[in-house]
PDB file of N, CA and C in Angstrom:
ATOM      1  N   UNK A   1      21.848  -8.542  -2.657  1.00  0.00           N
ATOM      2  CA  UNK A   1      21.228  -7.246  -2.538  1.00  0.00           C
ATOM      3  C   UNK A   1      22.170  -6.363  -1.720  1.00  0.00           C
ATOM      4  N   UNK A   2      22.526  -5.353  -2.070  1.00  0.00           N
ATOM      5  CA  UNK A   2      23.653  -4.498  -1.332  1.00  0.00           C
ATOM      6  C   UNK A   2      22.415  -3.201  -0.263  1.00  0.00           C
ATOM      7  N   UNK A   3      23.273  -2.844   0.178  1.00  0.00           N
ATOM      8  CA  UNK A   3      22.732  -2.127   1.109  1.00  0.00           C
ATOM      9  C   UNK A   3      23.262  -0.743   1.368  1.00  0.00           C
ATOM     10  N   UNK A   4      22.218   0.354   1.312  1.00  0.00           N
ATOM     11  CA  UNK A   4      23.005   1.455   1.701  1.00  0.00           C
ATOM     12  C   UNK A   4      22.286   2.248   2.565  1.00  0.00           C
ATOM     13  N   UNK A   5      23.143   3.386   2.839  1.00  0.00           N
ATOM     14  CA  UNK A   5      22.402   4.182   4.196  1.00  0.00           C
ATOM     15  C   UNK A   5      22.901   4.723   4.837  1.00  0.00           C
ATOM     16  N   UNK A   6      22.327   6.052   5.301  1.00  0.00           N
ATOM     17  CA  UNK A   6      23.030   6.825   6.359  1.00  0.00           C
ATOM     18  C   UNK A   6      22.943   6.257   7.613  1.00  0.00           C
ATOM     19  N   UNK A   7      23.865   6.965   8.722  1.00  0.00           N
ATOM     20  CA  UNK A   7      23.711   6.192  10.215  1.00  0.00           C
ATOM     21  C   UNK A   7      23.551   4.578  10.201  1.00  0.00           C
ATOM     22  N   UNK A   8      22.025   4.664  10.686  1.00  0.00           N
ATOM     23  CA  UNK A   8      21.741   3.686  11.583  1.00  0.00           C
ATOM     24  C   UNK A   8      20.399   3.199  10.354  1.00  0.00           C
ATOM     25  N   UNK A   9      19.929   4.002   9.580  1.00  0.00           N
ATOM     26  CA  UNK A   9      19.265   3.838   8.661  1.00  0.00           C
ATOM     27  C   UNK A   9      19.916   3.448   7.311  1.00  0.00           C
ATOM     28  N   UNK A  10      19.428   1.626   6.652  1.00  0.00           N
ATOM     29  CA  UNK A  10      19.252   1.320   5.650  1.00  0.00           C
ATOM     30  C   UNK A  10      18.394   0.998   4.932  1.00  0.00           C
ATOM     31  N   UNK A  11      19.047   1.359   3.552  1.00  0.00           N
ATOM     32  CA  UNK A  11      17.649   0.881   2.738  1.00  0.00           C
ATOM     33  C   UNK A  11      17.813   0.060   1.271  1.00  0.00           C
ATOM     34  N   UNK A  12      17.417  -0.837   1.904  1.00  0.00           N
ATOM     35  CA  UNK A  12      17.923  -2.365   0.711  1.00  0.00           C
ATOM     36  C   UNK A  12      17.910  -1.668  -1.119  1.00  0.00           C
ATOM     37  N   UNK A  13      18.521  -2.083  -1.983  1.00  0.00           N
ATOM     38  CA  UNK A  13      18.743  -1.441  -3.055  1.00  0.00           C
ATOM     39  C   UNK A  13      17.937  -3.149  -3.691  1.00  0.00           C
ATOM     40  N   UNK A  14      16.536  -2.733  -4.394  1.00  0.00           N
ATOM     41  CA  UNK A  14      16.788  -3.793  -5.137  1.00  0.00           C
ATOM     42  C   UNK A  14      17.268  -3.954  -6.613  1.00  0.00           C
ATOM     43  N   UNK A  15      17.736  -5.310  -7.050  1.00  0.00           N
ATOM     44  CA  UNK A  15      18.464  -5.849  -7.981  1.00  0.00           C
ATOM     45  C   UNK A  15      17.515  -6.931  -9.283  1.00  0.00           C
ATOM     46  N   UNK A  16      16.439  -6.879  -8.802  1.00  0.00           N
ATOM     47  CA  UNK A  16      15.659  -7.748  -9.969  1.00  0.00           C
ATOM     48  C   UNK A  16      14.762  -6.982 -10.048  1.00  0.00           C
ATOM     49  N   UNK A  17      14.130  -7.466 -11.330  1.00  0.00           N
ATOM     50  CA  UNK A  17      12.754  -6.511 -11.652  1.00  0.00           C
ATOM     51  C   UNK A  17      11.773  -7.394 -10.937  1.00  0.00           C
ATOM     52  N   UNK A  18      11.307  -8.191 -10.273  1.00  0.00           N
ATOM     53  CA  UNK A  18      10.387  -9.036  -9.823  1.00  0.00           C
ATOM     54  C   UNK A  18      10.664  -8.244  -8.031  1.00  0.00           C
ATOM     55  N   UNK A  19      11.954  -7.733  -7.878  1.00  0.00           N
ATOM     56  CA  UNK A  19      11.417  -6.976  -6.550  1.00  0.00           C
ATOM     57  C   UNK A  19      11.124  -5.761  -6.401  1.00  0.00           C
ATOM     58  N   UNK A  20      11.160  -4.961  -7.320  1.00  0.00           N
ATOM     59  CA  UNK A  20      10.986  -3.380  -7.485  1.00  0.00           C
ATOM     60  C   UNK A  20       9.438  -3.690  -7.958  1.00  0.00           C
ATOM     61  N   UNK A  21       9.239  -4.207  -9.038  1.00  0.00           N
ATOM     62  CA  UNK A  21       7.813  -4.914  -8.954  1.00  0.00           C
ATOM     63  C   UNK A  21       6.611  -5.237  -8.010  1.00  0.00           C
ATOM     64  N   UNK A  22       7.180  -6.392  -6.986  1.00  0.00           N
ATOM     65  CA  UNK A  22       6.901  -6.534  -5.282  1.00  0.00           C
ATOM     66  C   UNK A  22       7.283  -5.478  -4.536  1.00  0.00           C
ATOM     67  N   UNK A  23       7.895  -4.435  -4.381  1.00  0.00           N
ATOM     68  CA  UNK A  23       7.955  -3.297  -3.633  1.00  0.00           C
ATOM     69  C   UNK A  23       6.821  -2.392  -4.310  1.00  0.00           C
ATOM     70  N   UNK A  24       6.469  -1.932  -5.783  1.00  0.00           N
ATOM     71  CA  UNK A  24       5.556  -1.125  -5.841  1.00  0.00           C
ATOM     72  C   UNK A  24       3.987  -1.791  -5.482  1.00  0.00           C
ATOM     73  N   UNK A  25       3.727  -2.871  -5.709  1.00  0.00           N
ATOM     74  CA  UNK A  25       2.631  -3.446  -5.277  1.00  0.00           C
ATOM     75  C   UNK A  25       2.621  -3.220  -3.777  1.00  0.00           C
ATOM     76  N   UNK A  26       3.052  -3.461  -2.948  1.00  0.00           N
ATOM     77  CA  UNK A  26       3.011  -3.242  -1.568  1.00  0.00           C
ATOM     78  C   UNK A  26       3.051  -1.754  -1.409  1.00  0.00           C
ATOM     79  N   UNK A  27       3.917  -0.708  -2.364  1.00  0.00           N
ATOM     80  CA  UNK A  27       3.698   0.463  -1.951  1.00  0.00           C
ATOM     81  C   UNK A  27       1.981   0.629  -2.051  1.00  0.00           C
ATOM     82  N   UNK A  28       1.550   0.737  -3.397  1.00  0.00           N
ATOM     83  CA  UNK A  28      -0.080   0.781  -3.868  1.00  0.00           C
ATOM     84  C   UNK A  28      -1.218   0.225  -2.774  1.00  0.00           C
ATOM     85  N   UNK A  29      -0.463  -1.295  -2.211  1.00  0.00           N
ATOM     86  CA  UNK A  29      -1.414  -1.833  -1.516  1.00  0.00           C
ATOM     87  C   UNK A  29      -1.831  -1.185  -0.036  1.00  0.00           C
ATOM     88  N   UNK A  30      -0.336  -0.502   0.374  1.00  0.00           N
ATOM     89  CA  UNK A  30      -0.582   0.693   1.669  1.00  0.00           C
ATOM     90  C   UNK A  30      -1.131   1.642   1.059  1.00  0.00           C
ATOM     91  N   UNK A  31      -0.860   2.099   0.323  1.00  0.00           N
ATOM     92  CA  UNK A  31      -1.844   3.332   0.027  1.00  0.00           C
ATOM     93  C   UNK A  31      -3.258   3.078  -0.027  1.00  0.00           C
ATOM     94  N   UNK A  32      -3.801   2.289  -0.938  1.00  0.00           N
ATOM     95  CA  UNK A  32      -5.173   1.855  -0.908  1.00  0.00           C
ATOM     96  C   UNK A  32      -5.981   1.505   0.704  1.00  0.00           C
ATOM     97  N   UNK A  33      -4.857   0.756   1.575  1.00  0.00           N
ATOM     98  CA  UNK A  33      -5.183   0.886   2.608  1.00  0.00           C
ATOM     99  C   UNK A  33      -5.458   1.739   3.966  1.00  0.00           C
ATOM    100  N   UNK A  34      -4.729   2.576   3.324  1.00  0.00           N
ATOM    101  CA  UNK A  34      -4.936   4.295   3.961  1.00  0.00           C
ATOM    102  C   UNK A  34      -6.447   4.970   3.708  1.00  0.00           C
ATOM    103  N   UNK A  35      -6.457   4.955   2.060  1.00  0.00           N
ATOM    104  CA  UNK A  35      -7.711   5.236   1.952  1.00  0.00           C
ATOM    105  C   UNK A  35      -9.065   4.606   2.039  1.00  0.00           C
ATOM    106  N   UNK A  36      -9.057   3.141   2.477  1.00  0.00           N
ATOM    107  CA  UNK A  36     -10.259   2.710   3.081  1.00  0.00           C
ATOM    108  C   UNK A  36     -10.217   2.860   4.362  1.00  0.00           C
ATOM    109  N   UNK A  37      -9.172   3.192   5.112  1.00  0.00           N
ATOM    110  CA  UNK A  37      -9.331   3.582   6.519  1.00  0.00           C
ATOM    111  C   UNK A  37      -9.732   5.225   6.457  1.00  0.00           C
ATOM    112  N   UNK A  38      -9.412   6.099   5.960  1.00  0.00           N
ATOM    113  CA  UNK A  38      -9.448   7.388   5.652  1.00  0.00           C
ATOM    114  C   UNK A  38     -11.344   7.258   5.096  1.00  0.00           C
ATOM    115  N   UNK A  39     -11.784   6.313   4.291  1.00  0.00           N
ATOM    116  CA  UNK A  39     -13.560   6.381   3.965  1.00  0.00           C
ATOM    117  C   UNK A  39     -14.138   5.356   5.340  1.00  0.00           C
ATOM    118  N   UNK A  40     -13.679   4.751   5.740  1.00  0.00           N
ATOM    119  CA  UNK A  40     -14.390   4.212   6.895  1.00  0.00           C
ATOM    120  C   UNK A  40     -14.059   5.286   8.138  1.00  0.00           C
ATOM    121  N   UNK A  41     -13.464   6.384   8.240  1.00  0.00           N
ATOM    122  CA  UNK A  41     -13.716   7.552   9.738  1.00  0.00           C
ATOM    123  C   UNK A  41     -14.991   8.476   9.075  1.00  0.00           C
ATOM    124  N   UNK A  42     -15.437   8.251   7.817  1.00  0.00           N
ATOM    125  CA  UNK A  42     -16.118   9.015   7.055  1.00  0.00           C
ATOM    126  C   UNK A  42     -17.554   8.823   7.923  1.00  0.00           C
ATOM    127  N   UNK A  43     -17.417   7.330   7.453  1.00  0.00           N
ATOM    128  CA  UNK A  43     -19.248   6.409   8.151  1.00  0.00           C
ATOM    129  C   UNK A  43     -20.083   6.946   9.696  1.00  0.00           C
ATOM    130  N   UNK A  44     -20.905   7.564   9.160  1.00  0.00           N
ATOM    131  CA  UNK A  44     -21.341   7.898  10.667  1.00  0.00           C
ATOM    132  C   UNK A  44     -21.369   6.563  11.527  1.00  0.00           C
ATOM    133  N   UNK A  45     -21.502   6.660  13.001  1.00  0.00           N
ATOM    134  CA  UNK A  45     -21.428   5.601  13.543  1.00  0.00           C
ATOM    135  C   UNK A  45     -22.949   5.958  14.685  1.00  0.00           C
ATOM    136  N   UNK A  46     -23.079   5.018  15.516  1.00  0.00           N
ATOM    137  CA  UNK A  46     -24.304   4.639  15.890  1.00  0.00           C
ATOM    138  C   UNK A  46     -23.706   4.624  17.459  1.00  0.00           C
ATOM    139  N   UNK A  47     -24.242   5.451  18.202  1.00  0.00           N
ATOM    140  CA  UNK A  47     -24.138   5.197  19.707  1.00  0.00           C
ATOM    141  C   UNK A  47     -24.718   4.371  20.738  1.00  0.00           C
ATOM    142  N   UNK A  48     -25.545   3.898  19.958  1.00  0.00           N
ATOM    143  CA  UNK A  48     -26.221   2.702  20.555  1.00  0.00           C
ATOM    144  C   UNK A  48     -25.385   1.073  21.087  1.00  0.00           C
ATOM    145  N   UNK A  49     -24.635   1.631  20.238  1.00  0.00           N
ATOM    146  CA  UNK A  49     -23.535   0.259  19.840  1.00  0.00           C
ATOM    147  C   UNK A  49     -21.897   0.801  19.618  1.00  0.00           C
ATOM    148  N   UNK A  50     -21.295   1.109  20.809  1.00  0.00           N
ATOM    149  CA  UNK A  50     -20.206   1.756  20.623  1.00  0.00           C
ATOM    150  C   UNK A  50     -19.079   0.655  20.451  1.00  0.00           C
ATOM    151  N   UNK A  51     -17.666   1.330  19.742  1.00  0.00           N
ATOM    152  CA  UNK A  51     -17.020   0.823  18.650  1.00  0.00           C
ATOM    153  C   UNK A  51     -16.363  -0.173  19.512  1.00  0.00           C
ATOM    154  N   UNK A  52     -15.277  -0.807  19.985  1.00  0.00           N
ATOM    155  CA  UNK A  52     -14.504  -1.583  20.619  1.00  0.00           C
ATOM    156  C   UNK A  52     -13.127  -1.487  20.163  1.00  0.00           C
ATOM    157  N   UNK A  53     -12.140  -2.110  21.528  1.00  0.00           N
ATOM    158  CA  UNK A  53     -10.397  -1.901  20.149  1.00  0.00           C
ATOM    159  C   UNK A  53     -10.648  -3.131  19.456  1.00  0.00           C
ATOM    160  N   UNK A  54     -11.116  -4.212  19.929  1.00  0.00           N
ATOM    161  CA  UNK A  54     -11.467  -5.740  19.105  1.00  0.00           C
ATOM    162  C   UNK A  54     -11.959  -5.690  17.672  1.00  0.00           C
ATOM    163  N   UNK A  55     -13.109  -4.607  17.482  1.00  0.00           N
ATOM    164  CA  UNK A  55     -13.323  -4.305  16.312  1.00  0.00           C
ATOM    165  C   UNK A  55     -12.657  -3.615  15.686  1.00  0.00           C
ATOM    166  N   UNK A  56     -12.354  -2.440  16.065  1.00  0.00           N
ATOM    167  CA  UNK A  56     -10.812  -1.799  15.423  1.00  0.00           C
ATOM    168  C   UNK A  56      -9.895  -2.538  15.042  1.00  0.00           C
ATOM    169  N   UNK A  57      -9.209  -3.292  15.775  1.00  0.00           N
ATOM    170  CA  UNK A  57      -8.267  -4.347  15.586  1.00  0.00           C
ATOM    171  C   UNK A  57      -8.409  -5.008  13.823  1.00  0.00           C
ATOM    172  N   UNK A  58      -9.819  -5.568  14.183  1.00  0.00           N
ATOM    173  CA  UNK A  58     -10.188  -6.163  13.174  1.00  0.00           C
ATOM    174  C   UNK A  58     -10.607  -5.711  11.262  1.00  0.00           C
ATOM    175  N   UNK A  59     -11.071  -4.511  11.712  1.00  0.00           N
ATOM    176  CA  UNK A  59     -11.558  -3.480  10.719  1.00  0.00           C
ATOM    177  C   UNK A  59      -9.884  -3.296  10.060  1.00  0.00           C
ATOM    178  N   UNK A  60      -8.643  -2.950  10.481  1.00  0.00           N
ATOM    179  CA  UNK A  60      -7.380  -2.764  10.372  1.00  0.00           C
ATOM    180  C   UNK A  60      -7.084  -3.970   9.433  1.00  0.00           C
ATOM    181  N   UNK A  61      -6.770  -5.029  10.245  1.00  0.00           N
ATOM    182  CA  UNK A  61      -6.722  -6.366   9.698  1.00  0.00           C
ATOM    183  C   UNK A  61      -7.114  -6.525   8.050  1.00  0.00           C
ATOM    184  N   UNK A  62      -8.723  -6.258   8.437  1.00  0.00           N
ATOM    185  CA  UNK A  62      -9.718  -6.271   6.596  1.00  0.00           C
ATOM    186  C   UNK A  62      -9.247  -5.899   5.807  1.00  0.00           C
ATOM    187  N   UNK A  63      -8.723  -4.391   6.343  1.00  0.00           N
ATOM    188  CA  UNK A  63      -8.264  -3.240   4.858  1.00  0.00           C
ATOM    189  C   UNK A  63      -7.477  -4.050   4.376  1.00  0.00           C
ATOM    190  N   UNK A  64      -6.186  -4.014   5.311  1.00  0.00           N
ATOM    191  CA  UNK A  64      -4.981  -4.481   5.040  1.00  0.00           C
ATOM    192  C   UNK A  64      -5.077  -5.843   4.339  1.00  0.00           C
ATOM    193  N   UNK A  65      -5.512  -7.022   4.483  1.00  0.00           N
ATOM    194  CA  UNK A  65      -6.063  -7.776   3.649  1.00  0.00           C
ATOM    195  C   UNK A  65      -6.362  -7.560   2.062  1.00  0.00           C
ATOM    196  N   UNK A  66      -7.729  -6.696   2.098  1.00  0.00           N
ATOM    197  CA  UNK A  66      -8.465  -6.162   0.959  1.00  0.00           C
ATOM    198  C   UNK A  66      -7.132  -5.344   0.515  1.00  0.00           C
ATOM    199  N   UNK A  67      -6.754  -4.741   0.705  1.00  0.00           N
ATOM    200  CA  UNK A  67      -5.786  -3.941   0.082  1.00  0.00           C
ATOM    201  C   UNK A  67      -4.536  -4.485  -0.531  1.00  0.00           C
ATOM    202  N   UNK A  68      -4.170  -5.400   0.068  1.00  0.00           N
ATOM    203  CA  UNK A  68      -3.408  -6.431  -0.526  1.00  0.00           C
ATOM    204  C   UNK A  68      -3.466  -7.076  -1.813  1.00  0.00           C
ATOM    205  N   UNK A  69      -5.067  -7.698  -1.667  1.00  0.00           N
ATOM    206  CA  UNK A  69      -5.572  -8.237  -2.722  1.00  0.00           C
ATOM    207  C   UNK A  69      -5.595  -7.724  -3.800  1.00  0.00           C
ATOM    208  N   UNK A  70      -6.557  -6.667  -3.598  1.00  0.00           N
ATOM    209  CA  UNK A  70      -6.464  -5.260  -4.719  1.00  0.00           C
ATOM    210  C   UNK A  70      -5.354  -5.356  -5.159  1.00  0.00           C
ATOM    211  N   UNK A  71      -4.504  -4.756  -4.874  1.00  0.00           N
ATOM    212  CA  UNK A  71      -2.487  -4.505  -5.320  1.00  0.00           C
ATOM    213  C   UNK A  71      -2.444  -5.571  -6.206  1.00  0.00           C
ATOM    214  N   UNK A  72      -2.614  -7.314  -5.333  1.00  0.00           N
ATOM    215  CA  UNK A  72      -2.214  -8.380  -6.229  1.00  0.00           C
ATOM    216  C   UNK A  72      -2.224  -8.728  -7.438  1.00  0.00           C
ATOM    217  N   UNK A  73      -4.376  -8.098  -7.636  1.00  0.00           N
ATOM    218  CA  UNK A  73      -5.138  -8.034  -8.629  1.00  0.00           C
ATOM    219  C   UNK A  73      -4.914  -7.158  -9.598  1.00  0.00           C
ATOM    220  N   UNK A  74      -3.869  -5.788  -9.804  1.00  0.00           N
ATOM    221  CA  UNK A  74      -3.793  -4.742 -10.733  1.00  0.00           C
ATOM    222  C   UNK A  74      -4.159  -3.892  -9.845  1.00  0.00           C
ATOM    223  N   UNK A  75      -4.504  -3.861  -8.696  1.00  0.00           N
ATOM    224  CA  UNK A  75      -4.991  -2.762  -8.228  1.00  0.00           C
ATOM    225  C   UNK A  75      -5.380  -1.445  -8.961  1.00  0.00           C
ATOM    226  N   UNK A  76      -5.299  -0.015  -8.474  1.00  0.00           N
ATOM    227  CA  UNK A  76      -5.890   1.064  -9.307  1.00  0.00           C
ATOM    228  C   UNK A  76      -4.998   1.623 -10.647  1.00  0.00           C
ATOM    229  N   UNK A  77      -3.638   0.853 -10.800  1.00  0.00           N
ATOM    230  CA  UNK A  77      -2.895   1.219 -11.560  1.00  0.00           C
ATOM    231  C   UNK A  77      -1.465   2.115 -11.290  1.00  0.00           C
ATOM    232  N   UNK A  78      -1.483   2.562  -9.797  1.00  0.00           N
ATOM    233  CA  UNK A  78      -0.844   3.165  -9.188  1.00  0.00           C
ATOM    234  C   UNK A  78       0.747   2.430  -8.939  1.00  0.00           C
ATOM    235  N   UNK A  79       0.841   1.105  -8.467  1.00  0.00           N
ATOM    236  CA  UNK A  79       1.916   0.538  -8.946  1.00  0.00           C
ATOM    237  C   UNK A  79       2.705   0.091 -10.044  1.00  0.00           C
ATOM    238  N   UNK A  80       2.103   0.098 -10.978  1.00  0.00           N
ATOM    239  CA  UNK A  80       2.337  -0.051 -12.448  1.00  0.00           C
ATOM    240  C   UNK A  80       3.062   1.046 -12.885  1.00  0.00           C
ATOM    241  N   UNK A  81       2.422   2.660 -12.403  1.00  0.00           N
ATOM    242  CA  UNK A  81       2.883   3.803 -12.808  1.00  0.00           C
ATOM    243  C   UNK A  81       4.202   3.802 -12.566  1.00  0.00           C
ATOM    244  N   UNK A  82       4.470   3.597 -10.594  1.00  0.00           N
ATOM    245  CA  UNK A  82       5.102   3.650  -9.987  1.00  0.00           C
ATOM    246  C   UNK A  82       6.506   3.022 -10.753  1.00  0.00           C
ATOM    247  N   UNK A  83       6.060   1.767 -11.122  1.00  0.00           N
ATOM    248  CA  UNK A  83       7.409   0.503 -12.017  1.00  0.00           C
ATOM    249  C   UNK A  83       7.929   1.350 -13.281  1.00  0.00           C
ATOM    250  N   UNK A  84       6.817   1.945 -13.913  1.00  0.00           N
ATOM    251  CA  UNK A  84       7.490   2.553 -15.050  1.00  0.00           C
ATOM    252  C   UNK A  84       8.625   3.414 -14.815  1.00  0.00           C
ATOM    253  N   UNK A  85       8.320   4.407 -13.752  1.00  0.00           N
ATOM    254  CA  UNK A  85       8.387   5.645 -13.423  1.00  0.00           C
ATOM    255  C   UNK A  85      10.290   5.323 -13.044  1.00  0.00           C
ATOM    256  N   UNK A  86       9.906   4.017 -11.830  1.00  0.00           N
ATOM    257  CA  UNK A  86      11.535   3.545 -11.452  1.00  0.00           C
ATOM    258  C   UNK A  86      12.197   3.201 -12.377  1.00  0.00           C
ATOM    259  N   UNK A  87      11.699   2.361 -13.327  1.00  0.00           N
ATOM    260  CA  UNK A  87      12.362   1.658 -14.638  1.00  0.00           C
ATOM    261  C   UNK A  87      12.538   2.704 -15.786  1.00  0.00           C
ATOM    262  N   UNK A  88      12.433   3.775 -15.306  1.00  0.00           N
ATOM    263  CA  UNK A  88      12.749   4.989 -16.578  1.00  0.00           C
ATOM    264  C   UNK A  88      11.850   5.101 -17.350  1.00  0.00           C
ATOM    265  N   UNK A  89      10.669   4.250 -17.831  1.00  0.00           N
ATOM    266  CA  UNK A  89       9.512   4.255 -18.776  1.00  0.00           C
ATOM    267  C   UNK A  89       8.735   5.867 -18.332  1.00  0.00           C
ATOM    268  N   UNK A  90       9.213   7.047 -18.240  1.00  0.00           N
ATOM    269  CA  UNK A  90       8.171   8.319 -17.961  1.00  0.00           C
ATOM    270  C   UNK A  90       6.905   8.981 -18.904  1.00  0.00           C
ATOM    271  N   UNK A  91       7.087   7.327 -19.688  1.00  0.00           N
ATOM    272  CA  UNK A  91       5.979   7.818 -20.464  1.00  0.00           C
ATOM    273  C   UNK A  91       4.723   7.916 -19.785  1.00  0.00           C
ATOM    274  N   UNK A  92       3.581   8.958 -19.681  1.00  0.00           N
ATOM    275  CA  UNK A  92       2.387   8.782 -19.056  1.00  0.00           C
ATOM    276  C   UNK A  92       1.768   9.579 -19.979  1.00  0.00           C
ATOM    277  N   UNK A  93       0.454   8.493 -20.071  1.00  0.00           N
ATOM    278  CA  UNK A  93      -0.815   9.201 -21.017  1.00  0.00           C
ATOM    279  C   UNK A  93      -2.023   9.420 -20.199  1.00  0.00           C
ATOM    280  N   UNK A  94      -2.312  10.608 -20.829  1.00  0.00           N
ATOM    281  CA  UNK A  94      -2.978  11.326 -19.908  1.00  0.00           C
ATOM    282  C   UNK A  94      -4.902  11.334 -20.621  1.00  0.00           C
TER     283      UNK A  94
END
């Protein structure tokens, strides 16, 4: 895998389709994980029972998990696009 980059910043070039592949799944799977953190600030919360960083911690953890999975699973289709899009396929049906 060669490497390029300005300064002090590189950024790995990949060379197989099985890692541009594994890079868009992980892109999709952060994204998805953005937006269940982005619908969970949504949830009203309850003052009776205030939040903790332990639970935060943990709630973080989940997405990121779940979001993973998702990606693994086909997720929303968003990495798939993404593969075409790198691999020159710009076909998109709308």
């Amino acid at each position: 895998m060669e490497v390029y980059g300005i300064g002090a910043i590189a950024v790995p070039i990949p060379k197989e389709p099985r890692d541009e592949r594994e890079a868009c799944a992980q892109f999709e799977a952060l994204l998805i994980q953005k937006l269940l953190e982005a619908m969970d600030r949504t949830v009203p919360r309850s003052t009776l029972f205030p939040r903790k960083r332990a639970e935060e911690f943990y709630r973080l953890m989940w997405f990121e998990a779940v979001a993973e999975e998702v990606a693994k699973e086909g997720g929303v289709g968003l990495g798939e696009r993404l593969l075409q899009y790198l691999q020159g396929a710009k076909v998109f049906s709308r």
